[in-house]
Protein backbone atom coordinates (compact mmCIF):
# COMPACT_ATOMS: atom_id res chain seq x y z
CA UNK A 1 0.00 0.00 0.00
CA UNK A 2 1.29 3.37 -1.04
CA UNK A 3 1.25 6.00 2.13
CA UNK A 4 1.07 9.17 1.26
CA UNK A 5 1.75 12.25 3.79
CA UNK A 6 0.56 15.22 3.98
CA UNK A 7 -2.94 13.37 4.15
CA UNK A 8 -5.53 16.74 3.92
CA UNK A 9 -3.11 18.54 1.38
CA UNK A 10 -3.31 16.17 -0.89
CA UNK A 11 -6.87 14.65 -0.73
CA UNK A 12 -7.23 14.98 -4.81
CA UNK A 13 -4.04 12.91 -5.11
CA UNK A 14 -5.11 10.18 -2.71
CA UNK A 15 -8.41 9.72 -4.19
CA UNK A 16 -6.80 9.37 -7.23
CA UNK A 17 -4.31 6.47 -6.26
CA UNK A 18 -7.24 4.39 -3.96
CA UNK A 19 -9.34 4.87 -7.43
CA UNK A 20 -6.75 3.29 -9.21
CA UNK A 21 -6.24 0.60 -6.21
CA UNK A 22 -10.00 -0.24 -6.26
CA UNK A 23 -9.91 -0.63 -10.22
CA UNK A 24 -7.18 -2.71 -10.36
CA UNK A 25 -9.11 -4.62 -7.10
CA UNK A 26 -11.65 -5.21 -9.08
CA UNK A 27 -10.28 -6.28 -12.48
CA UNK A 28 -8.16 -8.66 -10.37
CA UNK A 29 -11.05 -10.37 -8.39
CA UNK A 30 -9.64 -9.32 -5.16
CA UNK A 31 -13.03 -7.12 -4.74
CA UNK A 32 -16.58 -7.70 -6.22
CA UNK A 33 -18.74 -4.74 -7.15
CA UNK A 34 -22.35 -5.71 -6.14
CA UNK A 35 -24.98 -4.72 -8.30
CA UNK A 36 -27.22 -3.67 -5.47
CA UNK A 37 -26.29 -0.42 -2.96
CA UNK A 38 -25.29 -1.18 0.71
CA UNK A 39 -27.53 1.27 1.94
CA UNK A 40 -30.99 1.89 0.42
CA UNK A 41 -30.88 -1.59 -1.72
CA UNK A 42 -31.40 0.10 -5.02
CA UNK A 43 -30.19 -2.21 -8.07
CA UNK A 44 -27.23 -0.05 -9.47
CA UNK A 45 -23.70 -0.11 -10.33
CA UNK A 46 -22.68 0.70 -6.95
CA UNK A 47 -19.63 3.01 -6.42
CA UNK A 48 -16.91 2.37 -3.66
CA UNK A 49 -17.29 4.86 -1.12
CA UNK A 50 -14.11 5.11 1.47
CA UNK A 51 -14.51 5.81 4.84
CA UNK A 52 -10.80 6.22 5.52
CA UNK A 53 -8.81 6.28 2.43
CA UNK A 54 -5.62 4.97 4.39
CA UNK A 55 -8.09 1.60 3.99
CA UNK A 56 -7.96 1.50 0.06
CA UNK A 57 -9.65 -1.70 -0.09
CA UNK A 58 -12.66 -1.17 2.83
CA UNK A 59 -15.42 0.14 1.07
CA UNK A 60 -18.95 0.89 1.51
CA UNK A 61 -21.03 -0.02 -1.77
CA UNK A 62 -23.31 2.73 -2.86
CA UNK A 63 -25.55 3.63 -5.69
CA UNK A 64 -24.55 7.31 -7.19
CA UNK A 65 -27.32 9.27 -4.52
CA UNK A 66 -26.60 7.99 -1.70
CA UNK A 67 -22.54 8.15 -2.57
CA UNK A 68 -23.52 11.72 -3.20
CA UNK A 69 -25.27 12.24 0.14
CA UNK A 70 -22.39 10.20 2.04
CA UNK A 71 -19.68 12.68 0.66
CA UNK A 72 -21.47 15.65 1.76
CA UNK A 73 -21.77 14.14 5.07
CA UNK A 74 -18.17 13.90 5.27
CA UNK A 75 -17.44 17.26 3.89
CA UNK A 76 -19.93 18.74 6.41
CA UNK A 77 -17.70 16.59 9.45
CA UNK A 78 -14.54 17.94 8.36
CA UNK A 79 -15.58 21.51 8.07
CA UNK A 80 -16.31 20.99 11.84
CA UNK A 81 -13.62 19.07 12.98
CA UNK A 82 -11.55 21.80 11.28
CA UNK A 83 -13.04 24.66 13.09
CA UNK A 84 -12.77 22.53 16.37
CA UNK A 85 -8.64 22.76 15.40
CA UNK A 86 -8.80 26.30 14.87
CA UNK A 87 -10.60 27.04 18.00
CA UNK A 88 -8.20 25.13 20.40
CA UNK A 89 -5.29 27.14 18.87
C-alpha cells in the first residue's frame, strides 16, 4: 500500500491512487462490485465509497445518490472538525 503524507493537502491525489487501487481490485477479483447499494438496496452499479482512504480496499457499496449524500456528510464533518482545530489554537 502506497502511504502518502501530507494526508488533507493532498486529498485529490489520494483519491486518485485508492481509485486506481479499487480498479485494479476489481479487475483482479480481489473485490466484487455488487450490483445492489449497501444502503438503500437500489439495483445499481454501486460506487466504492471510502470511509478512511488509508483503507484502500474497505469500502462501503453505494448507488450514485446515496454516494452523493455520504460525501457531503463527510465534507460537512470535516468543516467541523476543522473549526474545532482552529478554536483550540
Amino acid at each position: 500500500m502506497i502511504k502518502i503524507l501530507n494526508f488533507k493537502e493532498n486529498l485529490p491525489g489520494v483519491q486518485t491512487v485508492v481509485k486506481s487501487q479499487v480498479s485494479y481490485a476489481i479487475k483482479t477479483g480481489a473485490l466484487v462490485r455488487p450490483e445492489v447499494c449497501s444502503s438503500c438496496d437500489c439495483i445499481c452499479q454501486a460506487q466504492a465509497h471510502h470511509h478512511d482512504y488509508e483503507k484502500p480496499l474497505e469500502v462501503e457499496w453505494l448507488c450514485q445518490g446515496c454516494h452523493s449524500v455520504a460525501n457531503k456528510k463527510r465534507a460537512n464533518q470535516q468543516r467541523i472538525d476543522d473549526g474545532k482545530e482552529e478554536s483550540r489554537e
